[in-house]
C-alpha atoms as a PDB file:
ATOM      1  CA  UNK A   1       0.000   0.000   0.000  1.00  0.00           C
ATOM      2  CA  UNK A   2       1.658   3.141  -1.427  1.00  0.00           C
ATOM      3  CA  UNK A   3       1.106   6.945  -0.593  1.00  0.00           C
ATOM      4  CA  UNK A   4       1.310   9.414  -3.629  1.00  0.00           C
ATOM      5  CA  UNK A   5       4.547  10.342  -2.487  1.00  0.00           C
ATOM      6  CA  UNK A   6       7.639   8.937  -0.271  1.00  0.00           C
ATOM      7  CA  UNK A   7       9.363  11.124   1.929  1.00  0.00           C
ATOM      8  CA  UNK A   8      12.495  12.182   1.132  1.00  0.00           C
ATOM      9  CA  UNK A   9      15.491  10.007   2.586  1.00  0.00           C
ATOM     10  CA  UNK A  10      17.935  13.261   2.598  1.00  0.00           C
ATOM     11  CA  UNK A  11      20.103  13.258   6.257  1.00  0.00           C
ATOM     12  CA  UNK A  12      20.007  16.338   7.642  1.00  0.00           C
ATOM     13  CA  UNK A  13      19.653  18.331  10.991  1.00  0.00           C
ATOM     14  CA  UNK A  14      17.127  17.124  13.326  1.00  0.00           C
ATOM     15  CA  UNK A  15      15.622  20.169  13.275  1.00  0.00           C
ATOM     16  CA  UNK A  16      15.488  21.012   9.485  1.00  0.00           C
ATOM     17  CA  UNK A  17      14.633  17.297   9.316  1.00  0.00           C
ATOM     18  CA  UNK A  18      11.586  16.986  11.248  1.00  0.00           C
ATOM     19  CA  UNK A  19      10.167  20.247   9.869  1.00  0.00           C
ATOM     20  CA  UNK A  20      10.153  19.050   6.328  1.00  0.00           C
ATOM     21  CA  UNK A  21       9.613  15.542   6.947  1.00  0.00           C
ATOM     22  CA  UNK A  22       6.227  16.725   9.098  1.00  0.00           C
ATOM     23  CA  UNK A  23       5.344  18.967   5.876  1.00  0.00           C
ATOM     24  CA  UNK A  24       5.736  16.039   3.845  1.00  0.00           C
ATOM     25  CA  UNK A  25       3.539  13.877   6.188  1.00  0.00           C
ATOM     26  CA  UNK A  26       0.464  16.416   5.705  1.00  0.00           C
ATOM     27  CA  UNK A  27       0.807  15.541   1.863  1.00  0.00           C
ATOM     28  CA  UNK A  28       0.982  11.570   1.488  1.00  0.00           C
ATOM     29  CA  UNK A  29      -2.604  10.960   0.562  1.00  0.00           C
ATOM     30  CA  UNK A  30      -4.565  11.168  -2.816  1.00  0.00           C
ATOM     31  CA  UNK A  31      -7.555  11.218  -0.565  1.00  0.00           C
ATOM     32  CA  UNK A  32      -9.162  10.731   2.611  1.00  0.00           C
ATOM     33  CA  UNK A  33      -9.776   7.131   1.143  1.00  0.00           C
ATOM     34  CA  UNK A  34      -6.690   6.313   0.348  1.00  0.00           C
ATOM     35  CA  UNK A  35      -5.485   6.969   3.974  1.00  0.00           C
ATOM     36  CA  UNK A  36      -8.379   5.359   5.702  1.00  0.00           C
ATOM     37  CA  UNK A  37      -7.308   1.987   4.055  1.00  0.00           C
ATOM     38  CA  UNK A  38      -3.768   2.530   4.565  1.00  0.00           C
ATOM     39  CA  UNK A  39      -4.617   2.782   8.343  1.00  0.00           C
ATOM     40  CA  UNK A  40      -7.109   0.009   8.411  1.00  0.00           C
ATOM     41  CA  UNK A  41      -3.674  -2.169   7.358  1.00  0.00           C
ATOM     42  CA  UNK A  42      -1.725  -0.840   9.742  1.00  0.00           C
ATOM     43  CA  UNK A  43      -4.303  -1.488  12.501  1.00  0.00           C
ATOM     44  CA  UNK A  44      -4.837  -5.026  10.934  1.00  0.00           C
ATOM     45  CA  UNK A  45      -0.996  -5.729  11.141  1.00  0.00           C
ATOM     46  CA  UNK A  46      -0.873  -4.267  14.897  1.00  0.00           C
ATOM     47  CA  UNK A  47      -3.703  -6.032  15.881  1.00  0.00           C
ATOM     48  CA  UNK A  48      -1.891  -9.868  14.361  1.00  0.00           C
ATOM     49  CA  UNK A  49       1.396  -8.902  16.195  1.00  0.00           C
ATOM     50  CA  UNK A  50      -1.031  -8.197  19.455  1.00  0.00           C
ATOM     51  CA  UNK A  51      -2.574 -11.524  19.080  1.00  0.00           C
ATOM     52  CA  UNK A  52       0.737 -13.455  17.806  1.00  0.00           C
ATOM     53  CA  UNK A  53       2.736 -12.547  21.091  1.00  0.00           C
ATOM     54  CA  UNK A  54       0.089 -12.279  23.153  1.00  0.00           C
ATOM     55  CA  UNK A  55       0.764  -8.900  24.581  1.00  0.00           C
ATOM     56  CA  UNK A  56      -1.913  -7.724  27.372  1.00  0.00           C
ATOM     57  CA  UNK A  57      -0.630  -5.196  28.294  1.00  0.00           C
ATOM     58  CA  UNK A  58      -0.049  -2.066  26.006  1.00  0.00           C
ATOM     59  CA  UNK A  59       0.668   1.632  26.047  1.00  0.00           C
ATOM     60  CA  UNK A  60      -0.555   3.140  22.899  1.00  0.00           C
ATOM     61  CA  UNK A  61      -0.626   6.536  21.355  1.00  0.00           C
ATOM     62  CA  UNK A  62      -3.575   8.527  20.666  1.00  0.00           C
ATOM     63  CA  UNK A  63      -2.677   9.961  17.189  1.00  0.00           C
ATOM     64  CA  UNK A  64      -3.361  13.326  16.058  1.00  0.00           C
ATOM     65  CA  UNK A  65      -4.221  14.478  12.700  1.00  0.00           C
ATOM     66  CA  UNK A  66      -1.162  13.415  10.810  1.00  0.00           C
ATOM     67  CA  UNK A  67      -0.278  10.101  12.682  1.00  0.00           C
ATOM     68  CA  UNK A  68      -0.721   7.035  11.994  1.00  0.00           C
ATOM     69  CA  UNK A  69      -4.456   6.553  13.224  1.00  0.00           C
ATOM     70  CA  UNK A  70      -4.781   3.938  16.537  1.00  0.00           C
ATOM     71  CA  UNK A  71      -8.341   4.640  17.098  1.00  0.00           C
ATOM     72  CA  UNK A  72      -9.404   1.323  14.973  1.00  0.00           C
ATOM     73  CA  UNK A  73      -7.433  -0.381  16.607  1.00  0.00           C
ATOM     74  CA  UNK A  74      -8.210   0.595  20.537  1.00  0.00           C
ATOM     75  CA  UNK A  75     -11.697   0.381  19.739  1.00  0.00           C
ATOM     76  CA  UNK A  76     -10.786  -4.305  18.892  1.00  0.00           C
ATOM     77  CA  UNK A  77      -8.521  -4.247  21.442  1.00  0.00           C
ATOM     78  CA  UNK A  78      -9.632  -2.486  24.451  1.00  0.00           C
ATOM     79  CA  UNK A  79     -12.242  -5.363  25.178  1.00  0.00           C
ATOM     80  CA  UNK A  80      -9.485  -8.146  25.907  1.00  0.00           C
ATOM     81  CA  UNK A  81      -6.420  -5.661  26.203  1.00  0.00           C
ATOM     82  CA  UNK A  82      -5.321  -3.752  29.357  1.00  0.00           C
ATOM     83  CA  UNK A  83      -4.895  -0.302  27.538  1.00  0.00           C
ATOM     84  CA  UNK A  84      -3.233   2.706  28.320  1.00  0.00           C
ATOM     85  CA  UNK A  85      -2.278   5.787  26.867  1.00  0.00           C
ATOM     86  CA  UNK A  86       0.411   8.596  27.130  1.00  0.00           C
ATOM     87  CA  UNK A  87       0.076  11.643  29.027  1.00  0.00           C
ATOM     88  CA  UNK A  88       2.234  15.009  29.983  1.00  0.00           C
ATOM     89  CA  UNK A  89       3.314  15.389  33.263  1.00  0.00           C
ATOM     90  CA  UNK A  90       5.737  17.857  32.915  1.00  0.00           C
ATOM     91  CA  UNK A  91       9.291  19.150  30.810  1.00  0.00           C
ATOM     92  CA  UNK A  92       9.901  16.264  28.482  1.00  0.00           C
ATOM     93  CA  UNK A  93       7.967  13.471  30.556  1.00  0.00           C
ATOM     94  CA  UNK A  94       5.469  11.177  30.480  1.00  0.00           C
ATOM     95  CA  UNK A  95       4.066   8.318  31.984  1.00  0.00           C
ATOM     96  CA  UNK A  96       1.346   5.803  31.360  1.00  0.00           C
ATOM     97  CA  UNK A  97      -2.126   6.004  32.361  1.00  0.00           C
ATOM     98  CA  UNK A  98      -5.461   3.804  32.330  1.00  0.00           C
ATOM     99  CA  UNK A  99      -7.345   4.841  28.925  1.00  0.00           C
ATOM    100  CA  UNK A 100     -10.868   5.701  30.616  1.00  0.00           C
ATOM    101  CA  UNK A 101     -12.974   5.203  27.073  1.00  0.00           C
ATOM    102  CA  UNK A 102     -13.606   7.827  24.347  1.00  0.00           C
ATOM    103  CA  UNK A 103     -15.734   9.940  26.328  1.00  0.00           C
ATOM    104  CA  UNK A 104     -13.278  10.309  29.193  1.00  0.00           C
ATOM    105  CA  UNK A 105     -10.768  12.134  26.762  1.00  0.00           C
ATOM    106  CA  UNK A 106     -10.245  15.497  26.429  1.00  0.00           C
ATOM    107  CA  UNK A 107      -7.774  17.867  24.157  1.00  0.00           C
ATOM    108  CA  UNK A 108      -4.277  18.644  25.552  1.00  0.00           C
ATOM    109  CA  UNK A 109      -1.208  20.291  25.192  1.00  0.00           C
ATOM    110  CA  UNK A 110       0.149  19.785  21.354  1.00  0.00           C
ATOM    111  CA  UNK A 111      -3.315  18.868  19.945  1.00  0.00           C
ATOM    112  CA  UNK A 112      -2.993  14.963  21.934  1.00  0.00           C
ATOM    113  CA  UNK A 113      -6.005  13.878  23.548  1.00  0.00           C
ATOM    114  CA  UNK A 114      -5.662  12.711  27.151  1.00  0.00           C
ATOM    115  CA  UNK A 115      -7.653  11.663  29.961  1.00  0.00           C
ATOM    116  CA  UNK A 116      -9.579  13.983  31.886  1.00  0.00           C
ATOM    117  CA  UNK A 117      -9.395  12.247  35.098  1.00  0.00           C
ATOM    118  CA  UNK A 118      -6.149  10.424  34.506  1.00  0.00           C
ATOM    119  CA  UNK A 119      -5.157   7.548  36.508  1.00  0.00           C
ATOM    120  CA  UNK A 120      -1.501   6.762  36.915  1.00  0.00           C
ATOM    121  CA  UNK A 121      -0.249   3.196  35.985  1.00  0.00           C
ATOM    122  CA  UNK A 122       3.076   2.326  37.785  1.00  0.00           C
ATOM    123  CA  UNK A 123       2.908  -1.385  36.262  1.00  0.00           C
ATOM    124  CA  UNK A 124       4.750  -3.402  33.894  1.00  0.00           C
ATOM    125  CA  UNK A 125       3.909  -2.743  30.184  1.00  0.00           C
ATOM    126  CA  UNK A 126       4.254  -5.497  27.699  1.00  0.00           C
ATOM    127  CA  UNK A 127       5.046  -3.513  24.557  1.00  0.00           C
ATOM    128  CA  UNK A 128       4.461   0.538  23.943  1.00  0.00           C
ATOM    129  CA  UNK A 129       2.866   2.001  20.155  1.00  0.00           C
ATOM    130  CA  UNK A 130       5.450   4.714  19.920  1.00  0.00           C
ATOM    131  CA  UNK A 131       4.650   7.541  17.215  1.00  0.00           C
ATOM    132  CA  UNK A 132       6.889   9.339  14.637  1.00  0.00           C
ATOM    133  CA  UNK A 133       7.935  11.475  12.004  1.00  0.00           C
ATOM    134  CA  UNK A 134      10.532   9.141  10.652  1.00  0.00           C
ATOM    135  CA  UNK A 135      12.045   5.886  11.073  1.00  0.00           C
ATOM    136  CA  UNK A 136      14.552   3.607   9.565  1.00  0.00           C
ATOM    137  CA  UNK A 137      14.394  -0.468   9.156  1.00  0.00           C
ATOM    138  CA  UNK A 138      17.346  -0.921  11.941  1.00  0.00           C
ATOM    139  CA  UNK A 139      14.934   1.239  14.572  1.00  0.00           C
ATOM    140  CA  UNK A 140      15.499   4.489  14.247  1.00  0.00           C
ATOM    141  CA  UNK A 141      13.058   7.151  14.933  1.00  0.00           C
ATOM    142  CA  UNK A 142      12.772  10.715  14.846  1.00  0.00           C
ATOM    143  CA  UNK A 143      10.389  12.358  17.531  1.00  0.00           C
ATOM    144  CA  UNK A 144       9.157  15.385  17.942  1.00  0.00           C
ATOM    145  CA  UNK A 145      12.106  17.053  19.342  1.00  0.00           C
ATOM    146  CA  UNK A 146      10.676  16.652  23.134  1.00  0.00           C
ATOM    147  CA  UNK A 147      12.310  13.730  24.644  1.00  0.00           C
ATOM    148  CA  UNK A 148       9.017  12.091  25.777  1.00  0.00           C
ATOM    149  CA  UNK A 149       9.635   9.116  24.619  1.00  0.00           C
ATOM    150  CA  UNK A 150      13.129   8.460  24.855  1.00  0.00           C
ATOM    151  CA  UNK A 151      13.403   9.202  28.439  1.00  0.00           C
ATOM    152  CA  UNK A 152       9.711   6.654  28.943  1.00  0.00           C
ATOM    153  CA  UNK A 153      11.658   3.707  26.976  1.00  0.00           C
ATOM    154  CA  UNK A 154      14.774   4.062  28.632  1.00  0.00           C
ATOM    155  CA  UNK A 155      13.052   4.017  31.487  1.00  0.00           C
ATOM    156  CA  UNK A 156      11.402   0.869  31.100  1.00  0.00           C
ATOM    157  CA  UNK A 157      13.795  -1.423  28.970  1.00  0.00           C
ATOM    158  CA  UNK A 158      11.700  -4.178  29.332  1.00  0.00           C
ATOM    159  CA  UNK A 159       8.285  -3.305  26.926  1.00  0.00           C
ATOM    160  CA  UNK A 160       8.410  -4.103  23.780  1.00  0.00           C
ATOM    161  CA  UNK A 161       9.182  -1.448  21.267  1.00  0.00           C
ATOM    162  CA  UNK A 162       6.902  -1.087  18.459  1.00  0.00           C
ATOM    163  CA  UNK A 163       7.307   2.030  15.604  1.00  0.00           C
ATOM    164  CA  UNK A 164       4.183   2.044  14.322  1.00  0.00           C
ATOM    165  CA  UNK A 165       4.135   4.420  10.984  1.00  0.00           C
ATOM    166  CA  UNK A 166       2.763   5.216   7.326  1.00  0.00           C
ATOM    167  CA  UNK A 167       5.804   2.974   4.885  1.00  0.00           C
ATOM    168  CA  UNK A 168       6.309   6.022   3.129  1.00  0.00           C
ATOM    169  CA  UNK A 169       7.586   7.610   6.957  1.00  0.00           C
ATOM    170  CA  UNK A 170      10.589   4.821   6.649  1.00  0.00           C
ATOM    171  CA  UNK A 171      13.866   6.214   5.025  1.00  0.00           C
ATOM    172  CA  UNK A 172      17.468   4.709   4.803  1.00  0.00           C
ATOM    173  CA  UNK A 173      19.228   6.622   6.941  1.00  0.00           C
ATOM    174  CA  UNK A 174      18.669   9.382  10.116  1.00  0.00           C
ATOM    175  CA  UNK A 175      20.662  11.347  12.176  1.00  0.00           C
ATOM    176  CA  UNK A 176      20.962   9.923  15.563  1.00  0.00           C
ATOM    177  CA  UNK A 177      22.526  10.634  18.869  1.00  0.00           C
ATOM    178  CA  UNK A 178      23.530   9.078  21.908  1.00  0.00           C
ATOM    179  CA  UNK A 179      20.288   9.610  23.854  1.00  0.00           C
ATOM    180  CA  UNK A 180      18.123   8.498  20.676  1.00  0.00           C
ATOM    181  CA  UNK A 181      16.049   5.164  21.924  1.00  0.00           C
ATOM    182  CA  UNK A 182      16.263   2.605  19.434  1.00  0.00           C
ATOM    183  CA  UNK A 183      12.815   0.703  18.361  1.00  0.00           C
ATOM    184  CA  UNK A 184      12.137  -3.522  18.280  1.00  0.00           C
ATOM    185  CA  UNK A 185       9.801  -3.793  15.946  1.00  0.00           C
ATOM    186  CA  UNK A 186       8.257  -1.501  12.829  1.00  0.00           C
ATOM    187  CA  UNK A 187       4.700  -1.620  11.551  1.00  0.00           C
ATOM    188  CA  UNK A 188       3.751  -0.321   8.507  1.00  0.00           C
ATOM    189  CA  UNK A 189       1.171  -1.134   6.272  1.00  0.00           C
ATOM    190  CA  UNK A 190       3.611  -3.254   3.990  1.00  0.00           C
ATOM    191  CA  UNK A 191       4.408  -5.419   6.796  1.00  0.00           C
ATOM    192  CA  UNK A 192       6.759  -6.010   9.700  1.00  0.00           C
ATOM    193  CA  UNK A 193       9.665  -5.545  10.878  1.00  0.00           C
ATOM    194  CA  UNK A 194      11.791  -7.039  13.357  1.00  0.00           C
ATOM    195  CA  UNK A 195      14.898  -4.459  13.962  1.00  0.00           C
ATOM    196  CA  UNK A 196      17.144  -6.569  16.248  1.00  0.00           C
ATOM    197  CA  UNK A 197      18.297  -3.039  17.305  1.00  0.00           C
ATOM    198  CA  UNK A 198      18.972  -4.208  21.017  1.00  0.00           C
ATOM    199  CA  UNK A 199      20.618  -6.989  20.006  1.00  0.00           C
ATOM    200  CA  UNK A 200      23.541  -8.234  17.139  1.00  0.00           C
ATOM    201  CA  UNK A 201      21.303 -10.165  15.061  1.00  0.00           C
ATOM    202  CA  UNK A 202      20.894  -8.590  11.840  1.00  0.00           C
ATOM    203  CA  UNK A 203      17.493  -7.221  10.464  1.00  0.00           C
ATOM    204  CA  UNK A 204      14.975  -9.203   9.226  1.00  0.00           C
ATOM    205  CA  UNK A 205      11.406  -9.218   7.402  1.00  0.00           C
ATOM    206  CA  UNK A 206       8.951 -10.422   9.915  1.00  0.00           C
ATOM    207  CA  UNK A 207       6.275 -12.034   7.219  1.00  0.00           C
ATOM    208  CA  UNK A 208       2.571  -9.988   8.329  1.00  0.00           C
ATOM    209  CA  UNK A 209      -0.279 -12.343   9.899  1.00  0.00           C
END
């Protein structure tokens, strides 16, 4: 499943980076059609790798109007899945808490819907939906330029990484620093793929349930 256009795989400054490659984002789609199957696949292929590992318990993005759309898939999941979502708590952190259901949400800070009575979760997570502007095969990713999630995931080494992106968001190469945490797994809807980026096996194609 192809977008009109695939982003540019130019290495650059983060910051000149992200602002084009977010410009770029906002332009994929021949249609609100097109997209809306594009991220019925890429729910589809979350969901599989859900049921395939048998992950129950899952922090997952609420996207905004450019992301990757999760709403699909919380709505399958949240009946047999312990959900949770992201949420502010101050300069560059988050944490986990209990998604409350669609009416519990309200707008916050940078357009992201949150909780309006949020409920801290100081468990284990299984695996965390992380969110992008760009990522590479060998689990790269370029955030937002905030630190949210790099400072969550190296904070809990244990959950499962999963990039979770449009294909046309993957490029060859990005500029990467010490701090940068490094992803497990990429979803896309062309398939999946295993990184082995925490580890010295090499990459691999996993084939899509």
């Amino acid at each position: 499943m192809n977008s009109t256009k695939t982003i540019s795989n130019e290495v650059g400054s983060k910051l000149h980076l992200r602002e084009r490659l977010k410009l770029q984002r906002q332009h994929l789609w021949r249609s609100a059609e097109q997209r809306h199957l594009a991220d019925s696949i890429l729910q589809q292929q979350l969901w599989n790798l859900v049921l395939q590992r048998g992950y129950t318990r899952l922090l997952v993005y609420l996207a905004n109007a450019d992301e990757a759309n999760t709403d699909a898939f919380i709505r399958r999941s949240m009946a047999t899945v312990s959900l949770f979502v992201p949420m502010i708590t101050g300069p560059g952190q988050m944490e986990a808490v209990h998604f409350p259901g669609w009416t519990g949400l309200i707008n916050g800070p940078f357009g992201i819907r949150r909780p309006q009575a949020p409920q801290a979760y100081r468990g284990e997570i299984d695996a965390v939906v992380v969110p992008g502007i760009g990522f590479t095969a060998n689990g790269e990713r370029l955030g937002y330029g905030k630190g949210f999630y790099d400072r969550w995931l190296a904070a809990h080494p244990s959950a499962c990484r999963i990039g979770f992106a449009y294909a046309a968001q993957v490029l060859t190469a990005l500029p990467s620093e010490a701090h940068d945490e490094r992803l497990d797994l990429l979803v896309t809807e062309d398939g999946i793929t295993e990184t082995y980026a925490r580890s010295t096996k090499p990459s691999s194609e996993v084939p899509a349930g």
